[in-house]
N, C-alpha and C. Protein backbone atom coordinates (compact mmCIF):
# COMPACT_ATOMS: atom_id res chain seq x y z
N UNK A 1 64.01 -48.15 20.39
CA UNK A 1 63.30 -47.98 19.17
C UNK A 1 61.83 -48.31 19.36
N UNK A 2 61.73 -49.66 20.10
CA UNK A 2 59.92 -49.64 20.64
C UNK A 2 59.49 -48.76 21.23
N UNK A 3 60.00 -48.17 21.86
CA UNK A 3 59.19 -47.00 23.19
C UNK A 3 59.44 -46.22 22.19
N UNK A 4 60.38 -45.32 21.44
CA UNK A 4 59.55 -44.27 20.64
C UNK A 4 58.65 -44.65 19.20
N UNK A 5 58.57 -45.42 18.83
CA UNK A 5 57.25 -45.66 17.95
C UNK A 5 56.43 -46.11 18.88
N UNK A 6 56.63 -46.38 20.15
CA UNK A 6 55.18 -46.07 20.92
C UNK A 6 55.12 -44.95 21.44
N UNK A 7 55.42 -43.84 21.51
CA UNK A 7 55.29 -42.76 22.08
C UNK A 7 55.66 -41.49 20.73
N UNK A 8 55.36 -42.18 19.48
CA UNK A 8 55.16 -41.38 18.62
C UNK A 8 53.65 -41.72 18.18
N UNK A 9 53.66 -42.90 18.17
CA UNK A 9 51.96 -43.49 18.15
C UNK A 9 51.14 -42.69 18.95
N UNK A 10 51.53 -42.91 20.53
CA UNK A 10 50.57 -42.17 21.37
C UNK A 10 50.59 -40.59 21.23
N UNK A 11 51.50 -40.24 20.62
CA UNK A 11 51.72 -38.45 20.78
C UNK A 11 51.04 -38.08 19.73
N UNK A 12 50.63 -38.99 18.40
CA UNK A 12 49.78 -38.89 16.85
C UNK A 12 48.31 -39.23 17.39
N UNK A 13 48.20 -40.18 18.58
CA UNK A 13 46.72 -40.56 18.52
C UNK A 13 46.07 -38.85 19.69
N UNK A 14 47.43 -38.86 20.14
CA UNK A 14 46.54 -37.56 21.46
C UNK A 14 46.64 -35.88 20.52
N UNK A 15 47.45 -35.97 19.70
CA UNK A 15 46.89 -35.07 19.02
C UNK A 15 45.68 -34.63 18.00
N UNK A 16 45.64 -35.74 17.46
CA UNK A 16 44.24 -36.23 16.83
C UNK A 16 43.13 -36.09 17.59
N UNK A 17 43.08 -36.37 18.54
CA UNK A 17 41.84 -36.61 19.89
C UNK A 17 41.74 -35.71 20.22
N UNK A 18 42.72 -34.56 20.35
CA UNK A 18 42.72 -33.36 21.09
C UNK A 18 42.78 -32.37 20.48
N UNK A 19 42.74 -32.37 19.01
CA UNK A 19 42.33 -31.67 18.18
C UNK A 19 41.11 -30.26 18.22
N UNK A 20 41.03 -28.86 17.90
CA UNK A 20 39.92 -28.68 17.91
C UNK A 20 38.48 -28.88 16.90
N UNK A 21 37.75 -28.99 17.50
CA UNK A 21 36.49 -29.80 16.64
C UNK A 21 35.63 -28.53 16.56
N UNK A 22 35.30 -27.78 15.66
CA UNK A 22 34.05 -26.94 15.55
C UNK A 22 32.77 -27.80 16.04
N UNK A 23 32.39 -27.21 16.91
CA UNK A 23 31.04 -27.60 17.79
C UNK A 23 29.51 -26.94 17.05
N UNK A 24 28.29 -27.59 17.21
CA UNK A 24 27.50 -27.49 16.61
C UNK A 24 26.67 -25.87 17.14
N UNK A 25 25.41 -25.61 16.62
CA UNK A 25 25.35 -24.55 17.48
C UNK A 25 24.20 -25.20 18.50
N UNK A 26 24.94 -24.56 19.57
CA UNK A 26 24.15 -25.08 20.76
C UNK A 26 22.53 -24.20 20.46
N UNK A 27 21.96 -23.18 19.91
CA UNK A 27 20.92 -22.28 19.37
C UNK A 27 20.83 -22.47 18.30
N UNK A 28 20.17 -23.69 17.80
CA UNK A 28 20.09 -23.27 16.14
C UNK A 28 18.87 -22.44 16.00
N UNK A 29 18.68 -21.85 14.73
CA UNK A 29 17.92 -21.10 14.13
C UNK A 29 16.25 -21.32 14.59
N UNK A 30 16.33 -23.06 14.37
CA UNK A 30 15.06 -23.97 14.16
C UNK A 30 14.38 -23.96 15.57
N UNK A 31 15.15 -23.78 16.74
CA UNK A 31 14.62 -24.04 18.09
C UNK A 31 13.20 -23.06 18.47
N UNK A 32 12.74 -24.03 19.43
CA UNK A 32 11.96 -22.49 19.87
C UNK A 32 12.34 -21.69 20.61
N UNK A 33 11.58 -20.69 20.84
CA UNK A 33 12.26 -19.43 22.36
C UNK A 33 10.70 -19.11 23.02
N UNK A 34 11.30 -19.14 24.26
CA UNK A 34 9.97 -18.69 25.15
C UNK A 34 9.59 -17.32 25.21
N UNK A 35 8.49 -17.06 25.28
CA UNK A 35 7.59 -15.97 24.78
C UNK A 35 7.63 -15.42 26.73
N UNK A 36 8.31 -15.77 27.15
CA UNK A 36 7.71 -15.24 28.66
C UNK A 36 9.36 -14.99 28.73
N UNK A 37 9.64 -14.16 30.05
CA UNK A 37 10.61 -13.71 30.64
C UNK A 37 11.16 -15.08 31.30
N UNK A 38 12.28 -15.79 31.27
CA UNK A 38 12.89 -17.01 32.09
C UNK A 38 13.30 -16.66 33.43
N UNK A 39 13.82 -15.09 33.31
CA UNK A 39 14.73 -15.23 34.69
C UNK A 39 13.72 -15.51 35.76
N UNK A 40 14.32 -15.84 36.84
CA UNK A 40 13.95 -16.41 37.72
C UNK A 40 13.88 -15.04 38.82
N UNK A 41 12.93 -14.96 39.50
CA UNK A 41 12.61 -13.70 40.98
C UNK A 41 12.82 -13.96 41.96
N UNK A 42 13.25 -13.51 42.66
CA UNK A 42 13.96 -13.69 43.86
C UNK A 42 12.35 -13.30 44.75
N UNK A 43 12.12 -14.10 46.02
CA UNK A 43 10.89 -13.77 47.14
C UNK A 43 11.33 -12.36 47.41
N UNK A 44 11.86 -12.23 47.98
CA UNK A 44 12.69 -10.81 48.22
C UNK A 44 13.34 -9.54 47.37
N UNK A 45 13.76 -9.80 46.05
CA UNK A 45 13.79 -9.09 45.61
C UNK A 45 13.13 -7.99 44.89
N UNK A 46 13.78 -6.90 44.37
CA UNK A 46 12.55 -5.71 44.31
C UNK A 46 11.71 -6.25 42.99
N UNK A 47 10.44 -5.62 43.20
CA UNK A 47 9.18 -5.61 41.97
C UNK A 47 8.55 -7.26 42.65
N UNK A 48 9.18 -7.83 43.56
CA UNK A 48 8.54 -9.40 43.88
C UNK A 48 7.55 -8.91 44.76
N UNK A 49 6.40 -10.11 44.58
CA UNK A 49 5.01 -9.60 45.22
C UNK A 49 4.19 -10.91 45.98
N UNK A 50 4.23 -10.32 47.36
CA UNK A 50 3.78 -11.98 48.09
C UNK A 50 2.29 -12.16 47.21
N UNK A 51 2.29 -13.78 47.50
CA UNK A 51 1.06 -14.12 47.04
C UNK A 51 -0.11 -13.80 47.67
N UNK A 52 -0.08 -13.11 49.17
CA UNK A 52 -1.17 -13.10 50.24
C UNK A 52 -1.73 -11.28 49.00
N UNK A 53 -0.83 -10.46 49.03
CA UNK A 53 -0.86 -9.05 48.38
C UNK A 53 -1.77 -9.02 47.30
N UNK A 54 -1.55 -10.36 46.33
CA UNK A 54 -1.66 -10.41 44.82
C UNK A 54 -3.18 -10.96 45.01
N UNK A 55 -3.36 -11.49 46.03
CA UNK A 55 -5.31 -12.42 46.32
C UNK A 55 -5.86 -10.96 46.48
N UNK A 56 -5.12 -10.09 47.58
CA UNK A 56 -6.10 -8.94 48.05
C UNK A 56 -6.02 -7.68 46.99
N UNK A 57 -5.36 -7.84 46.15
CA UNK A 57 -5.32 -7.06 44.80
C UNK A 57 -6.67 -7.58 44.05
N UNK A 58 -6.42 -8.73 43.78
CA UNK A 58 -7.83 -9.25 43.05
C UNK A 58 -9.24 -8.93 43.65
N UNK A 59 -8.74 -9.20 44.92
CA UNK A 59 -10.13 -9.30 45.76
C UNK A 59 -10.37 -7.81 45.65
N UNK A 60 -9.84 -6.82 46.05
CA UNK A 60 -10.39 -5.34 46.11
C UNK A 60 -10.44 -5.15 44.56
N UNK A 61 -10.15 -5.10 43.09
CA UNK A 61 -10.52 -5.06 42.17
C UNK A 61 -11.99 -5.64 41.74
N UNK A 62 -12.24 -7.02 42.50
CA UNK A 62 -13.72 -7.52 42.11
C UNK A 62 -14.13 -6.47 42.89
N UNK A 63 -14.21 -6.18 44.41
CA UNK A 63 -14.90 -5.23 44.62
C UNK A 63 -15.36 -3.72 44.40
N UNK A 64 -14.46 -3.25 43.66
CA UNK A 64 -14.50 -2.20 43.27
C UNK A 64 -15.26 -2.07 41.65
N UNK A 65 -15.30 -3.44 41.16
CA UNK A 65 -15.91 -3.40 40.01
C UNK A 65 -17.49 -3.53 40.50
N UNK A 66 -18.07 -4.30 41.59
CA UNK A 66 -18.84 -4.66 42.15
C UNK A 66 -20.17 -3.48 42.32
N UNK A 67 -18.85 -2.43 42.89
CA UNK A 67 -19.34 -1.24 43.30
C UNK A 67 -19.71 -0.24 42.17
N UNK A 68 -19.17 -0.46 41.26
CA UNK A 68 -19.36 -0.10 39.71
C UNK A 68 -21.01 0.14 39.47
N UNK A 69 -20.65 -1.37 39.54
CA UNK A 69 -22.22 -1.55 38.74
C UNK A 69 -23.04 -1.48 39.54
N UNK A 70 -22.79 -2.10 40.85
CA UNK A 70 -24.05 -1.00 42.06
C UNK A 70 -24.11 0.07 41.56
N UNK A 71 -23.60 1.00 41.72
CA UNK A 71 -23.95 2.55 41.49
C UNK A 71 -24.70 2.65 39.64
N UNK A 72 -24.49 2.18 39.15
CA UNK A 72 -24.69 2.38 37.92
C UNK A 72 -26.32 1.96 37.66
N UNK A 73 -26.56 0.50 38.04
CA UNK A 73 -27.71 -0.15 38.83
C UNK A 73 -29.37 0.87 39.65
N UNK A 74 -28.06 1.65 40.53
CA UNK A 74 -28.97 2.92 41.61
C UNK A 74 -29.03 3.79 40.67
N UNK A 75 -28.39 4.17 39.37
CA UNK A 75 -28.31 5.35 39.24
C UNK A 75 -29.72 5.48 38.00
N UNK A 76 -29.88 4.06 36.88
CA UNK A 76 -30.74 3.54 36.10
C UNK A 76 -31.75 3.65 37.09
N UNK A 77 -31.69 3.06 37.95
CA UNK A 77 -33.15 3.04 38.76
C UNK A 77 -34.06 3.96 39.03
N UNK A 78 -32.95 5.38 39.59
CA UNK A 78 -33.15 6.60 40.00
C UNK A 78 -34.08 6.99 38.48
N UNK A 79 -32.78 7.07 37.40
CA UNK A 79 -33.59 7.80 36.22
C UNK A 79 -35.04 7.20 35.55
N UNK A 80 -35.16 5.97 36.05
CA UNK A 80 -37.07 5.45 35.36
C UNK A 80 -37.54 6.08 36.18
N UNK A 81 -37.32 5.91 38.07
CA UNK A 81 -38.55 6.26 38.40
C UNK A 81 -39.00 8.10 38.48
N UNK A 82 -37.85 8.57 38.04
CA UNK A 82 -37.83 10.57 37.82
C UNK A 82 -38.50 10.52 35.91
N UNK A 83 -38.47 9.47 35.34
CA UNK A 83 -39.16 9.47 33.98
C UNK A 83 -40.08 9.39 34.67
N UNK A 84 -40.80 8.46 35.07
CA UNK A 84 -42.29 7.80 35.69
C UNK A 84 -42.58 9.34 36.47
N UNK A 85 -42.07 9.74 37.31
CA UNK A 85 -42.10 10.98 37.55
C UNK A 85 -43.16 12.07 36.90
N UNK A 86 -42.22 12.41 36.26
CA UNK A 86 -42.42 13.25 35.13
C UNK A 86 -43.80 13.24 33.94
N UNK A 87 -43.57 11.70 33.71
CA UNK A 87 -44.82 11.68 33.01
C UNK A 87 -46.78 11.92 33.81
N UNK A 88 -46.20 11.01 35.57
CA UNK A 88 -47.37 11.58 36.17
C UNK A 88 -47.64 12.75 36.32
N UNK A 89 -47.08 13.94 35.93
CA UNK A 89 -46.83 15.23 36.05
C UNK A 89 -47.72 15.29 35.31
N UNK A 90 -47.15 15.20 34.07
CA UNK A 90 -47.25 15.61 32.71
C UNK A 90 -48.83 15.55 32.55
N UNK A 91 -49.81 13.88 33.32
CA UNK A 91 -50.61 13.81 32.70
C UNK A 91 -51.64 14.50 33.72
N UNK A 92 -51.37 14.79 34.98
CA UNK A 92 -51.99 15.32 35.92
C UNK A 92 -52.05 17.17 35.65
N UNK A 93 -51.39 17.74 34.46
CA UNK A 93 -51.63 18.83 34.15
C UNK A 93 -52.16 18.98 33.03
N UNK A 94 -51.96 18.15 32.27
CA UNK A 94 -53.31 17.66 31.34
C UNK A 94 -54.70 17.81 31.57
N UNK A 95 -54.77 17.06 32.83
CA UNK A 95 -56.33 16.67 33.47
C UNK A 95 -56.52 17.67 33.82
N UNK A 96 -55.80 18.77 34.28
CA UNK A 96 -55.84 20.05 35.32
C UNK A 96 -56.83 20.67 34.16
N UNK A 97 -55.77 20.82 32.98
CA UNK A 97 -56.06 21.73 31.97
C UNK A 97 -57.23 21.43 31.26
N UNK A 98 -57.90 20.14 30.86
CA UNK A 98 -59.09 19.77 30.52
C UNK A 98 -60.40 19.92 31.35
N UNK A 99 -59.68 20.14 32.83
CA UNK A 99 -61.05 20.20 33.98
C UNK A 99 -61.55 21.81 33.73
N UNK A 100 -59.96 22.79 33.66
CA UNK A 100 -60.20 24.30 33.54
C UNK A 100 -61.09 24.55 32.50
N UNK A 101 -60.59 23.76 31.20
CA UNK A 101 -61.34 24.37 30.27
C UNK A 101 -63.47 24.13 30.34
N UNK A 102 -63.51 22.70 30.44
CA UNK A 102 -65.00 22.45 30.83
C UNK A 102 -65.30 23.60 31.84
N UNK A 103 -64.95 23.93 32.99
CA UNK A 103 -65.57 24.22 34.36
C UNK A 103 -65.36 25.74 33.41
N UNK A 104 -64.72 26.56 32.69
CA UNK A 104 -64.96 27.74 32.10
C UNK A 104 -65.92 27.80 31.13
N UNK A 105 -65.90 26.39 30.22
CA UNK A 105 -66.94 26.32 29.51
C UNK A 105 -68.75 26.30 30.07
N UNK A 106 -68.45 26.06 30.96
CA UNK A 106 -69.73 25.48 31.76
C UNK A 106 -70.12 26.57 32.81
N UNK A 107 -69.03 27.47 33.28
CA UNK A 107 -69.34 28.95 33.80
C UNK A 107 -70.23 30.08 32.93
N UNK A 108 -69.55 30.05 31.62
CA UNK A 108 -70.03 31.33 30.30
C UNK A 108 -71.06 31.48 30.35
N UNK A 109 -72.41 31.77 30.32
CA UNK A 109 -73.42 31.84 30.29
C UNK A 109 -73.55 32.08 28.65
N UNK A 110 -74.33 31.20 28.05
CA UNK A 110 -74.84 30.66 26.62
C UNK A 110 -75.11 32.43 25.98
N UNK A 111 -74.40 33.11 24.84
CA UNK A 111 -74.27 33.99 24.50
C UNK A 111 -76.02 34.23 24.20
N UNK A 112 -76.55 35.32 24.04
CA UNK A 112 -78.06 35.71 23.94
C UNK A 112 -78.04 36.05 22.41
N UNK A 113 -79.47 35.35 21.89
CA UNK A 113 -79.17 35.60 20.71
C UNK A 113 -79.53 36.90 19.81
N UNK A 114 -79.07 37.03 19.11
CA UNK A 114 -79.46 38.61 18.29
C UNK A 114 -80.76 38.61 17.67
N UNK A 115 -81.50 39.10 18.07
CA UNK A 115 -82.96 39.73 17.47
C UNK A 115 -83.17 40.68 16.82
């Protein structure tokens, strides 16, 4: 009679204990979530990119931007001094045209006057 009210005791306490318990949520609503991708990349696996690749990516991008604005730099430069150009043109046919007109003016012989 002792051993089974002890082994009705223990068979009431291990069912109790062993009961299932609704568990909380391991995700509640409230948590945060990361804004970045978690999984993890394999060195080797595909789309993975050594770090030596990813410096000389940068590095030929500065240079190529580099080269950008060089050319852009030569190309401003080019166009003042073809303005500057242009305007010495401009004023050296000016002068042309002001010398023609005097040196024709100064050829005519003074019209004779009417008597």
């Amino acid at each position: 009679m002792k051993n089974s009210v002890f082994a009705i005791c223990t068979l009431g306490t291990v069912f109790l204990s062993c009961s299932r318990k609704e568990h909380a949520n391991p995700y509640p609503a409230y948590s945060t979530k990361a804004d970045y991708d978690t999984a993890a990349v394999d060195s080797f696996s595909q789309g993975a990119t050594s770090v030596d690749v990813i410096r000389q990516i940068r590095m030929s991008s500065q240079k190529y931007k580099d080269s950008i604005k060089e050319v852009s730099r030569l190309q401003a430069e080019q166009d003042r001094i073809a303005k500057e150009a242009d305007q010495e043109n401009k004023q050296k046919l000016e002068e042309e045209k002001k010398k023609a007109a005097r040196e024709k003016q100064q050829a005519e012989p003074p019209a004779p006057a009417a008597q």
